[in-house]
Protein backbone atom coordinates (compact mmCIF):
# COMPACT_ATOMS: atom_id res chain seq x y z
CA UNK A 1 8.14 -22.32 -12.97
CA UNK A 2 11.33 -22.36 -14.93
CA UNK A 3 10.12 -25.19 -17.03
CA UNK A 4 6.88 -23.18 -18.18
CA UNK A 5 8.75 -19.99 -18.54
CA UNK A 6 11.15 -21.95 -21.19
CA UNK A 7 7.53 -23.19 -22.90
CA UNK A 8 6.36 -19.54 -22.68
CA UNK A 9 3.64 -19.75 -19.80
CA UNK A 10 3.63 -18.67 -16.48
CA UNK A 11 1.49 -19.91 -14.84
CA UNK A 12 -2.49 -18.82 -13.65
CA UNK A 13 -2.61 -15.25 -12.65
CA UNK A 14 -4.05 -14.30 -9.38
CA UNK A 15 -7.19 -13.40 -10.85
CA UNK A 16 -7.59 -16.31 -12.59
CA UNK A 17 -7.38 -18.60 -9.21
CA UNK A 18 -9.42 -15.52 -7.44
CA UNK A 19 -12.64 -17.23 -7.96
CA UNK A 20 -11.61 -20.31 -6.69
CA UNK A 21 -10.35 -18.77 -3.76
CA UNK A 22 -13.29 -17.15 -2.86
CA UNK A 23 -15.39 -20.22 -3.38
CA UNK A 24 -12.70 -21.97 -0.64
CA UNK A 25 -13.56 -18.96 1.27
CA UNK A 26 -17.24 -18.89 1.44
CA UNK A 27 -17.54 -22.46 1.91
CA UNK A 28 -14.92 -23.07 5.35
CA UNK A 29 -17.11 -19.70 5.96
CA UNK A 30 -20.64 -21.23 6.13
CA UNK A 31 -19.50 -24.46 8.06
CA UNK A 32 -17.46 -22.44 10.83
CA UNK A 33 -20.80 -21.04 10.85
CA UNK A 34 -23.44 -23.93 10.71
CA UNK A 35 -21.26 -24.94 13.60
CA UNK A 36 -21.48 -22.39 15.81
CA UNK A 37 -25.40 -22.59 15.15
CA UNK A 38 -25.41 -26.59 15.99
CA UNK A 39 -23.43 -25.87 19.14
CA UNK A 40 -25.75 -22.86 20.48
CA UNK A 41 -28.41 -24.95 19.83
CA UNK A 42 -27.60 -28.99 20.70
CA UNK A 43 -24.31 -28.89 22.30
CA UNK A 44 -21.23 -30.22 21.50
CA UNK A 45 -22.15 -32.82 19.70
CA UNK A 46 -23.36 -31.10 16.40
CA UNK A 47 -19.33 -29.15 16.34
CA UNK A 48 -17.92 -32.74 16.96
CA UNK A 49 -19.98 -34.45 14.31
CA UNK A 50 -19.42 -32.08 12.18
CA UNK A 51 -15.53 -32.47 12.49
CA UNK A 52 -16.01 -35.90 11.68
CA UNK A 53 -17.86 -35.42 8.41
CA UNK A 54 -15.93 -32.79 6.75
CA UNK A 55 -12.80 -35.05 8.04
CA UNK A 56 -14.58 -37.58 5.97
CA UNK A 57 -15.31 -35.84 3.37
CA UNK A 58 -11.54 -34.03 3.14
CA UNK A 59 -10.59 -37.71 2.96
CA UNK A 60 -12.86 -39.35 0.47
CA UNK A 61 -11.74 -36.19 -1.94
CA UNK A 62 -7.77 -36.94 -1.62
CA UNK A 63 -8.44 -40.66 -2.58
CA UNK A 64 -10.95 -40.23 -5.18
CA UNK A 65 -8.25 -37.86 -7.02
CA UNK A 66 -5.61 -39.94 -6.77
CA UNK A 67 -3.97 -41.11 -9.69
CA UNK A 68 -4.49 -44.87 -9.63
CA UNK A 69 -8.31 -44.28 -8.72
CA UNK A 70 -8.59 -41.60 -11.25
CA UNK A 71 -7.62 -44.06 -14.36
CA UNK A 72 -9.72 -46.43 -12.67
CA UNK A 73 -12.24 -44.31 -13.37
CA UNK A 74 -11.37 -43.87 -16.97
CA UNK A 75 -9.22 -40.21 -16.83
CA UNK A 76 -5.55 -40.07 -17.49
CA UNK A 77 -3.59 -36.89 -18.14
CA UNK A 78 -1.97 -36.43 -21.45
CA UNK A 79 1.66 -37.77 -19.70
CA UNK A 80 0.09 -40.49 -18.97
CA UNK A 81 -1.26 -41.81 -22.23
CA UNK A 82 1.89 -40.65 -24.02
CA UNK A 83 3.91 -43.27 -21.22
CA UNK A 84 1.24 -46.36 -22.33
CA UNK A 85 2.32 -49.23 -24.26
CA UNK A 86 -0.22 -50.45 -26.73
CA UNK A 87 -1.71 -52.90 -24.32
CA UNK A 88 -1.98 -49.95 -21.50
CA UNK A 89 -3.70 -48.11 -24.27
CA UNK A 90 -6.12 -50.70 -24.54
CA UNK A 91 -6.92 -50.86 -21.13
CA UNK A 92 -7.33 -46.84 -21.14
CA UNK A 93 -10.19 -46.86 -23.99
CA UNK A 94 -11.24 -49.54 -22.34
CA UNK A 95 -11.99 -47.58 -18.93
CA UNK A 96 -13.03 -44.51 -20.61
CA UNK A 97 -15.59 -46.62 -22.61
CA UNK A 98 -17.03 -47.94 -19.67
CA UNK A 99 -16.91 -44.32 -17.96
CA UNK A 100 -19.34 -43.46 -20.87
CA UNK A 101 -21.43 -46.16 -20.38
CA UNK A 102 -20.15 -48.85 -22.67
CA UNK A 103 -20.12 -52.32 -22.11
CA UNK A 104 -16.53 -53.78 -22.99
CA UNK A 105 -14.81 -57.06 -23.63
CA UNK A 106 -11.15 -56.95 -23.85
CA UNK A 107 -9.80 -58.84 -26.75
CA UNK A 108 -5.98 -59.37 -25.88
CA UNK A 109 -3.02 -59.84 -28.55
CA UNK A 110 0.58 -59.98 -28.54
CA UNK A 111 0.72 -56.98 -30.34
CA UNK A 112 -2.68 -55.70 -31.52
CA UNK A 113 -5.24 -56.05 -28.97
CA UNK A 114 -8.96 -54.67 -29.88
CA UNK A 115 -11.67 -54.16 -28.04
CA UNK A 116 -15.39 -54.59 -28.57
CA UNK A 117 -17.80 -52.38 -27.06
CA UNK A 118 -22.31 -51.93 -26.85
CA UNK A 119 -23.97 -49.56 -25.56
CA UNK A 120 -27.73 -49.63 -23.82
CA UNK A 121 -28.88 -48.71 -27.11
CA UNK A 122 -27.52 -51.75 -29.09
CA UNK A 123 -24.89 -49.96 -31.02
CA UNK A 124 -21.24 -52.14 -30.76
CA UNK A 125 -17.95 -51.00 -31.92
CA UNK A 126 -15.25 -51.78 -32.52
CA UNK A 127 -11.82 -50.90 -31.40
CA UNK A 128 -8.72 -50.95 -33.17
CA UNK A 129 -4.98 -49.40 -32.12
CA UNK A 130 -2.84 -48.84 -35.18
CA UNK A 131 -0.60 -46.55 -36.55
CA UNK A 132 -2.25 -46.03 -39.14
CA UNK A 133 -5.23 -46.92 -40.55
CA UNK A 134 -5.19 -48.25 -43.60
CA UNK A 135 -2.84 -51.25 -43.76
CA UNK A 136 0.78 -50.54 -46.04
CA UNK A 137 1.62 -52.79 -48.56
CA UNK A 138 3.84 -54.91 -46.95
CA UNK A 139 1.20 -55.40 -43.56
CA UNK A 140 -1.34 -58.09 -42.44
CA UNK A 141 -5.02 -57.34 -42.95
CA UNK A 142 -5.95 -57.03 -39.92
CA UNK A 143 -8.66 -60.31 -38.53
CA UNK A 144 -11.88 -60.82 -39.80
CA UNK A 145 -14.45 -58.70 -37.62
CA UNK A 146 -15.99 -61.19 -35.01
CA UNK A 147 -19.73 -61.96 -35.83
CA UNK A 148 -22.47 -60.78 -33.18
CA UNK A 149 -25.72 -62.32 -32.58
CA UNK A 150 -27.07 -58.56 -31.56
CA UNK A 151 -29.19 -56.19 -33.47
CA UNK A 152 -27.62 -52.80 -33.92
CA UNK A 153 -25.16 -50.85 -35.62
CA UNK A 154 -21.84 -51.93 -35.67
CA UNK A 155 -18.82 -49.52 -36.52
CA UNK A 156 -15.11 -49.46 -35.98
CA UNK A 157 -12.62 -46.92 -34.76
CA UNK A 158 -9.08 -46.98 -34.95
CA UNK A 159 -7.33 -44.84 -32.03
CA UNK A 160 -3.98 -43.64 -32.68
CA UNK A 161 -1.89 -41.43 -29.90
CA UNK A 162 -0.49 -39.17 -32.75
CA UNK A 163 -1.60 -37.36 -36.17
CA UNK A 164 -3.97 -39.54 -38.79
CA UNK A 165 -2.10 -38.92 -42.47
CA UNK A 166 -4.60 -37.99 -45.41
CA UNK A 167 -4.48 -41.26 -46.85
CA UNK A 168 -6.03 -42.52 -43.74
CA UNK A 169 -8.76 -40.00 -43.86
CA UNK A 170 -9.83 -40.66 -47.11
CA UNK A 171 -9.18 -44.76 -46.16
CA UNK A 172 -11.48 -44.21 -42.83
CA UNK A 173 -14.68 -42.09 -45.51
CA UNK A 174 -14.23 -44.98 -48.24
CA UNK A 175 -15.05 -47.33 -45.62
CA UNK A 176 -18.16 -45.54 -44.21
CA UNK A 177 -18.31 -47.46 -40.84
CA UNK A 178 -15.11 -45.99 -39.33
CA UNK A 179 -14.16 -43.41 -37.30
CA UNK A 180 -10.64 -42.33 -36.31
CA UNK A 181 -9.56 -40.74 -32.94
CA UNK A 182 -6.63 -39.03 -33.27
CA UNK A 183 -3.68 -37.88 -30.32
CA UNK A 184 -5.62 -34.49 -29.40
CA UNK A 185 -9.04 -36.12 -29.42
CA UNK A 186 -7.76 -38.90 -27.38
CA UNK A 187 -6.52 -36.52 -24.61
CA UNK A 188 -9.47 -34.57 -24.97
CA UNK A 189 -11.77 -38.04 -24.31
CA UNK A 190 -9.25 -39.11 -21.26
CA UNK A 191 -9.90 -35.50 -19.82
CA UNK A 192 -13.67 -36.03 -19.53
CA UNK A 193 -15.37 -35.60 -22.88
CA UNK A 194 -17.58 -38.34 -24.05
CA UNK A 195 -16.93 -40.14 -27.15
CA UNK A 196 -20.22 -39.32 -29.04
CA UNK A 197 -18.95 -35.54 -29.63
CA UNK A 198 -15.66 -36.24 -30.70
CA UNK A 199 -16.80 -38.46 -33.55
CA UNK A 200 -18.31 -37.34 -36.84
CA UNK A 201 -22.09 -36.85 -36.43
CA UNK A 202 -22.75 -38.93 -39.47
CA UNK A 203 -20.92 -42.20 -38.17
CA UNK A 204 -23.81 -43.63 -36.38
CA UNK A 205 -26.27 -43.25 -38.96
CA UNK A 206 -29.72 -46.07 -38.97
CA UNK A 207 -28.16 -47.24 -41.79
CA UNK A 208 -26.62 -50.49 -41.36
CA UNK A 209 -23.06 -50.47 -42.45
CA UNK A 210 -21.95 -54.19 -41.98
């Protein structure tokens, strides 16, 4: 509490948790309840199974949200991409990709892995982590793009953890195949949203872009 008073924020207020706690409510409510039927009507066995299930249940909740299995599944708090080296990074997109249906192949590096991605609909991407996006003077090209045998669209998007510069932004709409994902839109993708809205409508065009 002290920590979010010093950032100005206290916390949910009771009526914000209110309907939540009503929902917890209603629902211990109606099995108490569907218990009590079972037993009137079959014994003890219906209270007793039902024990067992919601005990299963209870249980199969607690691991499913637990951190490891949670980035397994492709979410990560903001903390926890901000702690990510690049190659931890890589991994992350790489999970969330697959959490929105992607198929991925990892493509490791010392220092600047990529990925490459397709979709059921044939459209591949491809991933890049960099500061920024277009390269300084003094800094590699990065490799040639690797050649596909599939039909399809093929674009590229460069993910960086913090703020794109302008330069980049007008680098990314010269090139007309790339799409940048900035620090917020990252955390915003690792909290659940899917990829396709946080990229500009336009990037996917019919239009082959090779």
């Amino acid at each position: 509490m002290r920590r979010l008073r010093a950032e100005g924020r206290y916390g949910p207020r009771f009526r914000d948790v209110l309907p939540g706690f009503a929902g917890v409510v209603v629902a211990v409510c109606a099995v108490v309840a569907g218990l009590a039927v079972g037993y009137r009507a079959a014994g003890s066995a219906v209270p007793a199974g039902g024990v067992v299930v919601v005990a299963f249940v209870i249980a199969f909740e607690i691991r499913r949200r637990r951190p490891g299995a949670r980035r397994r599944r492709g979410r990560y708090t903001a903390d926890e991409l901000r702690e990510l080296d690049v190659q931890g990074l890589a991994l992350a997109v790489a999970r969330m990709l697959r959490r929105d249906g992607w198929r991925v192949r990892l493509l490791p590096a010392p220092d600047r892995p990529r990925l490459y991605a397709r979709d059921a609909a044939g459209r591949q991407l491809d991933v890049v982590f960099r500061p920024v996006a277009e390269p300084l003077p003094d800094e590699d090209l990065p490799g040639p793009r690797p050649h596909r045998d599939t039909a399809g669209p093929r674009r590229r998007l460069v993910v960086h953890r913090g703020a794109f510069r302008e330069r980049d932004v007008r680098w990314a709409q010269r090139q007309a195949d790339t799409g940048l994902l900035d620090g917020p839109a990252l955390e915003r993708w690792a909290g659940g949203a899917r990829l396709h809205d946080l990229l500009a409508p336009d990037l996917w065009d019919d239009t082959p872009a090779d």
